[in-house]
PDB file of N, CA and C in Angstrom:
ATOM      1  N   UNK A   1       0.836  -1.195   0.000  1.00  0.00           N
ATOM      2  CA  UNK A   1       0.000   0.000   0.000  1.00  0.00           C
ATOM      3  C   UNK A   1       0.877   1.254   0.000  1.00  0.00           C
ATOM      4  N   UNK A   2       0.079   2.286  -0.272  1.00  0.00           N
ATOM      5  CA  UNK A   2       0.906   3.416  -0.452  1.00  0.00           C
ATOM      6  C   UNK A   2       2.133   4.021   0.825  1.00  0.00           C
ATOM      7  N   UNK A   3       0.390   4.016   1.666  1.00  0.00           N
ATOM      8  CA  UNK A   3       1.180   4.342   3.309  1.00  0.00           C
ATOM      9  C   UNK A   3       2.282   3.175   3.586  1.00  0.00           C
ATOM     10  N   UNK A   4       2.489   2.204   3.743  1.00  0.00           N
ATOM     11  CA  UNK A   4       3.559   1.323   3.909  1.00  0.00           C
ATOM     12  C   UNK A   4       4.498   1.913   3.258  1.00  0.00           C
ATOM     13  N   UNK A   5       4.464   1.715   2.365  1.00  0.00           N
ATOM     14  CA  UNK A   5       5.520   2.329   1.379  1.00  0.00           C
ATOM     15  C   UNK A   5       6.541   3.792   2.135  1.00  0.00           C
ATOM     16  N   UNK A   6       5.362   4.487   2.369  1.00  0.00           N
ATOM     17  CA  UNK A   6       5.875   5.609   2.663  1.00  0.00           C
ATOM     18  C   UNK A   6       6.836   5.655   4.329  1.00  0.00           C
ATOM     19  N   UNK A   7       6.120   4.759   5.140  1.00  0.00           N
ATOM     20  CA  UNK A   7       6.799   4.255   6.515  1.00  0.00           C
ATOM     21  C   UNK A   7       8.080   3.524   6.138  1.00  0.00           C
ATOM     22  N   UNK A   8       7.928   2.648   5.417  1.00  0.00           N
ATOM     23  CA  UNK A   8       8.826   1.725   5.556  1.00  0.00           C
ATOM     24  C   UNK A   8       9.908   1.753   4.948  1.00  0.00           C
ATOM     25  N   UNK A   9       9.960   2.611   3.890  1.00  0.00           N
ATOM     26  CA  UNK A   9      10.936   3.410   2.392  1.00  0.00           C
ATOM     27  C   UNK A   9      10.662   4.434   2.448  1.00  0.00           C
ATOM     28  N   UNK A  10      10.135   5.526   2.200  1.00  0.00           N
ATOM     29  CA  UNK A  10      10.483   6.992   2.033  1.00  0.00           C
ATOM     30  C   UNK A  10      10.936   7.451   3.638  1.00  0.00           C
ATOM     31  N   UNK A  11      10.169   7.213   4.284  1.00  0.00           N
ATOM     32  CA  UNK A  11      10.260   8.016   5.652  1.00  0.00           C
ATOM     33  C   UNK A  11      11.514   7.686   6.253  1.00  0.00           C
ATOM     34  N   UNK A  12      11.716   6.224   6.061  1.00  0.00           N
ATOM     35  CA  UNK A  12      12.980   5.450   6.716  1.00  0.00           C
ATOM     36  C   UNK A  12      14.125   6.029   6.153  1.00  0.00           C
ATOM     37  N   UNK A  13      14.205   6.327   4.353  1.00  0.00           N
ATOM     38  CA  UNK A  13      15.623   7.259   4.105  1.00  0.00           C
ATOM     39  C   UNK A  13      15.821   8.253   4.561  1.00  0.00           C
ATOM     40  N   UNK A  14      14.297   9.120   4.832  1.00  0.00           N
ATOM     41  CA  UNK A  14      14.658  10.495   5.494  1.00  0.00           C
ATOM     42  C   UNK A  14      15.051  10.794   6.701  1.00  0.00           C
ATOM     43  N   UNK A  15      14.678   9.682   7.767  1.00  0.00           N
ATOM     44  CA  UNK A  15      15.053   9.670   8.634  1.00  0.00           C
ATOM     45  C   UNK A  15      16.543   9.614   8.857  1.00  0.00           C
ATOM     46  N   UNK A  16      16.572   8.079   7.886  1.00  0.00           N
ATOM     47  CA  UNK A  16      18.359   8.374   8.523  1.00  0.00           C
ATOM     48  C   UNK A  16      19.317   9.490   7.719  1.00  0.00           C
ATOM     49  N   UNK A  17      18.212  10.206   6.801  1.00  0.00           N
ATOM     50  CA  UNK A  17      19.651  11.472   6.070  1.00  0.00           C
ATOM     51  C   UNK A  17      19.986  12.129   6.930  1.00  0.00           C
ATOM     52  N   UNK A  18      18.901  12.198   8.249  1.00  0.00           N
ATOM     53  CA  UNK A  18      18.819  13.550   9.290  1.00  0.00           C
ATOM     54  C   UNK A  18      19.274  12.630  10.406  1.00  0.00           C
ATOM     55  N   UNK A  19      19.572  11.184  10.396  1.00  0.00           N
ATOM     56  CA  UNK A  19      20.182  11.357  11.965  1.00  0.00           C
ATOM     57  C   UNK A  19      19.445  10.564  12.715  1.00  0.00           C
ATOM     58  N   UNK A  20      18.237  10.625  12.669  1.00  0.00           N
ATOM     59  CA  UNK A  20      17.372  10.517  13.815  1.00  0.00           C
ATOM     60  C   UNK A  20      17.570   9.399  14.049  1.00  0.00           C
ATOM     61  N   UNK A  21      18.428   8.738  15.684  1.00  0.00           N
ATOM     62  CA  UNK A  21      18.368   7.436  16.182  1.00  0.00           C
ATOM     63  C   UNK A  21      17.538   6.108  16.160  1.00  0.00           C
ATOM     64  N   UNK A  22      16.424   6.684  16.169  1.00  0.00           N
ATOM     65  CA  UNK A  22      15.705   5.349  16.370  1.00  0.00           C
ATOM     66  C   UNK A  22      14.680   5.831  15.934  1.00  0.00           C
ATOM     67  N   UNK A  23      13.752   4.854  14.853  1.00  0.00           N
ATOM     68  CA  UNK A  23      12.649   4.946  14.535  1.00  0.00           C
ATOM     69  C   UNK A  23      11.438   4.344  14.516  1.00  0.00           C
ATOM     70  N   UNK A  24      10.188   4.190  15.248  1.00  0.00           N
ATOM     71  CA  UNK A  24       9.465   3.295  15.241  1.00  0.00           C
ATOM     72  C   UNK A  24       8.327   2.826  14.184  1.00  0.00           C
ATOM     73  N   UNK A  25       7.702   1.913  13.403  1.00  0.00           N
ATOM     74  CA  UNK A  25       7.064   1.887  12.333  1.00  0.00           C
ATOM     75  C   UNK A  25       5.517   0.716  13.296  1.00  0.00           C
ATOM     76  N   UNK A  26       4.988   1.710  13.963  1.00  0.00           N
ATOM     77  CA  UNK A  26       3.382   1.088  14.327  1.00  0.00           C
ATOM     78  C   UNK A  26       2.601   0.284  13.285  1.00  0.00           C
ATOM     79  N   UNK A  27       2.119  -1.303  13.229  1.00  0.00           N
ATOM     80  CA  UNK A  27       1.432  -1.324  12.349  1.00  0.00           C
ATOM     81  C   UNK A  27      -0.015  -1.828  13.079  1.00  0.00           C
ATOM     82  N   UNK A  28      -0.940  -1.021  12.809  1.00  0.00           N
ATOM     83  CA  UNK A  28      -2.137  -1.227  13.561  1.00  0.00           C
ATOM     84  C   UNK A  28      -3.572  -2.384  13.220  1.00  0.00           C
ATOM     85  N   UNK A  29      -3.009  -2.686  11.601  1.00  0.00           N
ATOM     86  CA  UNK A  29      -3.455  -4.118  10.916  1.00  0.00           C
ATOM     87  C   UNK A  29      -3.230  -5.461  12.245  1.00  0.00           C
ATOM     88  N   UNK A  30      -1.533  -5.605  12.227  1.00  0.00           N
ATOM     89  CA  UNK A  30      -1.251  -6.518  13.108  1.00  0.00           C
ATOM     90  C   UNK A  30      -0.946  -6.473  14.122  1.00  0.00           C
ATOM     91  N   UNK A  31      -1.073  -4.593  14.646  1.00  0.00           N
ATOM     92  CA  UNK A  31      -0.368  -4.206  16.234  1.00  0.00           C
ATOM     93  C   UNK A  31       0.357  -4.904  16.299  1.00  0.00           C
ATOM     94  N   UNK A  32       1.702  -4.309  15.577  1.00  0.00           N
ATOM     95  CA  UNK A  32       2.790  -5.027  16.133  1.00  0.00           C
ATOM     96  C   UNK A  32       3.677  -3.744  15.607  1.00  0.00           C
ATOM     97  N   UNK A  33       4.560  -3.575  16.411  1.00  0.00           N
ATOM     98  CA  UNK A  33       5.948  -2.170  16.401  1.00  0.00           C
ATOM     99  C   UNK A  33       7.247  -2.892  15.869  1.00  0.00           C
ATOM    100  N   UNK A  34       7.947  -2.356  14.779  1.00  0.00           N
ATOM    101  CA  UNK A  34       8.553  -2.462  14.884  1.00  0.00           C
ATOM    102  C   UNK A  34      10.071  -1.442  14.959  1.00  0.00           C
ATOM    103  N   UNK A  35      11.235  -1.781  15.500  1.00  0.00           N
ATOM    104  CA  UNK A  35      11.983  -0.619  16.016  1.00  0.00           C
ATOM    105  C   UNK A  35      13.289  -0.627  15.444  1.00  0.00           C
ATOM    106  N   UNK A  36      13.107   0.441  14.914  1.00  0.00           N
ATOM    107  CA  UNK A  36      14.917   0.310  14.203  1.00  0.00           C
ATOM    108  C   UNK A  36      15.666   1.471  14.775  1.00  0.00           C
ATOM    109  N   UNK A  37      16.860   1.028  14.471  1.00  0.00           N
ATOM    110  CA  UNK A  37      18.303   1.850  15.396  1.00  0.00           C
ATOM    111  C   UNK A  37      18.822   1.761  14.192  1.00  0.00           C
ATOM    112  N   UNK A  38      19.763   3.302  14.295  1.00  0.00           N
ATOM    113  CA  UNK A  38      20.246   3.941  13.537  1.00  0.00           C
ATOM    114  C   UNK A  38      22.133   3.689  13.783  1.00  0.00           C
ATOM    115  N   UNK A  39      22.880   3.055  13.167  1.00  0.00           N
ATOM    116  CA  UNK A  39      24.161   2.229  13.162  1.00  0.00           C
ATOM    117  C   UNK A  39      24.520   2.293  11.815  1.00  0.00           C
ATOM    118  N   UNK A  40      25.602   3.773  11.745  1.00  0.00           N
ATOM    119  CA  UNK A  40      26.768   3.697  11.101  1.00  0.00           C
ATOM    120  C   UNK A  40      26.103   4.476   9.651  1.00  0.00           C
ATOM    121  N   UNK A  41      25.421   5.363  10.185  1.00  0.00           N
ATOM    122  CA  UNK A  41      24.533   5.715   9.248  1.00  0.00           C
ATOM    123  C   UNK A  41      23.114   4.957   8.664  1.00  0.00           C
ATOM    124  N   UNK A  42      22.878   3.889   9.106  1.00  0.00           N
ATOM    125  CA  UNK A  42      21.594   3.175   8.205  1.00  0.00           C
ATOM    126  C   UNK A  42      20.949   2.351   9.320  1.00  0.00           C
ATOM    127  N   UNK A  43      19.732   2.531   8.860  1.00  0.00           N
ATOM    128  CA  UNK A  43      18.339   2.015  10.138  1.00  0.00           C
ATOM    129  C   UNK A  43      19.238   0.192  10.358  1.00  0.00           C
ATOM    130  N   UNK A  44      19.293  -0.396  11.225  1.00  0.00           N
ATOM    131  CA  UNK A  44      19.078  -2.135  11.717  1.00  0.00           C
ATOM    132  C   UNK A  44      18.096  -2.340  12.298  1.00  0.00           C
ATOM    133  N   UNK A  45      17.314  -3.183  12.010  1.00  0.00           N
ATOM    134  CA  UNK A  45      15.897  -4.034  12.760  1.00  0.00           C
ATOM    135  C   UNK A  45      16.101  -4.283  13.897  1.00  0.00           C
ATOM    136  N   UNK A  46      15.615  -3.457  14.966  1.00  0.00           N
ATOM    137  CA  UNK A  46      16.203  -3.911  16.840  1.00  0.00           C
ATOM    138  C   UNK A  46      15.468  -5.075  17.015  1.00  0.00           C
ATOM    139  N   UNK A  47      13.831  -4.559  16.915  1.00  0.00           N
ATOM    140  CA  UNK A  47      13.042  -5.876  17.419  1.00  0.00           C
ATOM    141  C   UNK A  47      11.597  -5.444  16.715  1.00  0.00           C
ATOM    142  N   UNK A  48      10.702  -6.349  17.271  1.00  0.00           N
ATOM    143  CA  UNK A  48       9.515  -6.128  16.225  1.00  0.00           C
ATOM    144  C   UNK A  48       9.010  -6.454  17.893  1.00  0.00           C
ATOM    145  N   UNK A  49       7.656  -5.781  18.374  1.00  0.00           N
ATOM    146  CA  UNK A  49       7.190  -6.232  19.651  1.00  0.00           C
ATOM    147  C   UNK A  49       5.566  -6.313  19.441  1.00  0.00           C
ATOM    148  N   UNK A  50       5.012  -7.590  20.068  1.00  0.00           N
ATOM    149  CA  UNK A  50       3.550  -7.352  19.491  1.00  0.00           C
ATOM    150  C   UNK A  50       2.537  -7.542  21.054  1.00  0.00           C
ATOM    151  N   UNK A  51       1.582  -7.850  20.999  1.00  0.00           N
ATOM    152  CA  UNK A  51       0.576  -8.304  22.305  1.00  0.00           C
ATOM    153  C   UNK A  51       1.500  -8.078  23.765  1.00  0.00           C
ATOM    154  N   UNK A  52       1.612  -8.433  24.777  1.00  0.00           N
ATOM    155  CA  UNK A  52       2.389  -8.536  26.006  1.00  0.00           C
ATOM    156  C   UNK A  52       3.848  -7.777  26.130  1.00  0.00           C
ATOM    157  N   UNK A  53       4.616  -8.240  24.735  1.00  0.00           N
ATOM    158  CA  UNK A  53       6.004  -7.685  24.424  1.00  0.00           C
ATOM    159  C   UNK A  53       6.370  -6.083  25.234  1.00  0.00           C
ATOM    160  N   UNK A  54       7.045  -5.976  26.196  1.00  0.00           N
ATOM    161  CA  UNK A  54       7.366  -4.549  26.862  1.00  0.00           C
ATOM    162  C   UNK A  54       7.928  -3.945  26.171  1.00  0.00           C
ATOM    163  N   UNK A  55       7.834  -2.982  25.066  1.00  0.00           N
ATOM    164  CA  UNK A  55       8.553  -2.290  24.329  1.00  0.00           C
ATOM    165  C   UNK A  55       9.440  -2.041  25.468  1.00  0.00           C
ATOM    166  N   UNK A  56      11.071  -1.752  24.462  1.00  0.00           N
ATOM    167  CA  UNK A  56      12.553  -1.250  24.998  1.00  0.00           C
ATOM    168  C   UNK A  56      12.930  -0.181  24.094  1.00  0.00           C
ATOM    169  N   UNK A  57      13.299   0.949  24.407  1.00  0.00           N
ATOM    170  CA  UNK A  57      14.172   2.016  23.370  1.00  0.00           C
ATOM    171  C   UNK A  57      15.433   2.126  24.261  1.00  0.00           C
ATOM    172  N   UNK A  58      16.954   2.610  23.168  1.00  0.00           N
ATOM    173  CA  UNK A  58      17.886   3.081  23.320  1.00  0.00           C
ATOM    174  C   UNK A  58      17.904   4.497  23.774  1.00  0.00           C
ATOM    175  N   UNK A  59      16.143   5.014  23.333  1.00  0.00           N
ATOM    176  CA  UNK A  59      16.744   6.490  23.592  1.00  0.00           C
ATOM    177  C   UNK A  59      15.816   6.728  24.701  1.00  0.00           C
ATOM    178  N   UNK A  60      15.172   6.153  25.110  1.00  0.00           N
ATOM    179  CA  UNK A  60      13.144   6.131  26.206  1.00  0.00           C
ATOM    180  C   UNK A  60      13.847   5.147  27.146  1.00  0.00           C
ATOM    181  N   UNK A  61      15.121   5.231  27.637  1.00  0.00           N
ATOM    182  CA  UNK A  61      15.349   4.182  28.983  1.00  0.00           C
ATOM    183  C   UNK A  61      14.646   3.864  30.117  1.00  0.00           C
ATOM    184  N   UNK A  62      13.725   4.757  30.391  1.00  0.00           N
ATOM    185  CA  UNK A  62      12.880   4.237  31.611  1.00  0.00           C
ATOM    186  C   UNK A  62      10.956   3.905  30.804  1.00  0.00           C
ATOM    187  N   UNK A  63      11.385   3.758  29.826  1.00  0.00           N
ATOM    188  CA  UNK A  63       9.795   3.566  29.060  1.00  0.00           C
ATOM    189  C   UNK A  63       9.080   1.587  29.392  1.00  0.00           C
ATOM    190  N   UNK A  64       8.380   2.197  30.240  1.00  0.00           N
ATOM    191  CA  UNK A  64       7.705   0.749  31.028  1.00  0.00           C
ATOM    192  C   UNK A  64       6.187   0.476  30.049  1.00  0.00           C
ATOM    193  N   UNK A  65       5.487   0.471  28.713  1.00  0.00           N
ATOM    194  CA  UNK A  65       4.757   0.128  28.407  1.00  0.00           C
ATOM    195  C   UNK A  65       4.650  -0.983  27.335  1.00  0.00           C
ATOM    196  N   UNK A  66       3.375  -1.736  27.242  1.00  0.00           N
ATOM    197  CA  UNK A  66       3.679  -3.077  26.428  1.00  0.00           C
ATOM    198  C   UNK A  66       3.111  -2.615  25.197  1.00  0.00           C
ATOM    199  N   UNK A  67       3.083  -3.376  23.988  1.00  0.00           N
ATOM    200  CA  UNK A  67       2.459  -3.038  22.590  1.00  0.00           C
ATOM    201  C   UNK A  67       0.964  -3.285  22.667  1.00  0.00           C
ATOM    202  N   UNK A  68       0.212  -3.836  23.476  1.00  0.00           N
ATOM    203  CA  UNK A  68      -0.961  -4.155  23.874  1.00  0.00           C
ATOM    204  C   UNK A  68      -1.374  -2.592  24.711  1.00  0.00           C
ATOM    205  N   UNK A  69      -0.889  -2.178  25.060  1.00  0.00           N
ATOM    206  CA  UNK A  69      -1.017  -0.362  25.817  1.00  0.00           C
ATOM    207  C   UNK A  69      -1.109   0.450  24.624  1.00  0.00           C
ATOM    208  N   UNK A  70      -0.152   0.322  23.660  1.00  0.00           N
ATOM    209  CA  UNK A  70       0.054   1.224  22.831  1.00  0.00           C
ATOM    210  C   UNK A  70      -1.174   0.769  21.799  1.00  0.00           C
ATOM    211  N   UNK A  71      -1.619  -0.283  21.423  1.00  0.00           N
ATOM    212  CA  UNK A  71      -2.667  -0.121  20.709  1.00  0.00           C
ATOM    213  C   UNK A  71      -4.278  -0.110  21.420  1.00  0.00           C
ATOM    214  N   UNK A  72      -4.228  -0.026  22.573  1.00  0.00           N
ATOM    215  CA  UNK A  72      -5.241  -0.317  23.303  1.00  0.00           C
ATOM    216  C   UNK A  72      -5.891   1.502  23.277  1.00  0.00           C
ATOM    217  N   UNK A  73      -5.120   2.408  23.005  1.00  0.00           N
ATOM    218  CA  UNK A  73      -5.402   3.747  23.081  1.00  0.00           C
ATOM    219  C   UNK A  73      -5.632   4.084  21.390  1.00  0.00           C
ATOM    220  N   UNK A  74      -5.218   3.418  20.353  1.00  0.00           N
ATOM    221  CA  UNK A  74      -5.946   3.573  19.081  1.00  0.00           C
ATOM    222  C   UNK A  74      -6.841   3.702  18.749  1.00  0.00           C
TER     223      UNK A  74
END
């Protein structure tokens, strides 16, 4: 789909032209997050977190919520 497209490829190059550490890509079809870190210039796949899973960030160190929270407010 278009929007995919645009999360997962456009947004993702722009992100890393500018830097930005870590990026998250919500998908609310399968509520499931997934989280990429920014290494050496170019996004790596940290983790993908879905139902129960406690999301973790490199840059949100004290961030205590699960992917089941985060879509439960959608």
């Amino acid at each position: 789909t278009i929007q995919r497209d645009r999360d997962y490829v456009a947004k993702r190059h722009q992100y890393e032209d500018v830097g930005i550490p870590e990026y998250w890509i919500a998908n609310p079809q399968t509520e499931e997050i997934l989280v990429l870190e920014l290494v050496s210039g170019s996004y790596q796949e940290r983790a993908t977190f879905k139902d129960g899973d406690r999301l973790s960030s490199s840059q949100l160190g004290e961030l205590s919520i699960t992917a089941a929270d985060v879509f439960a407010q959608v």
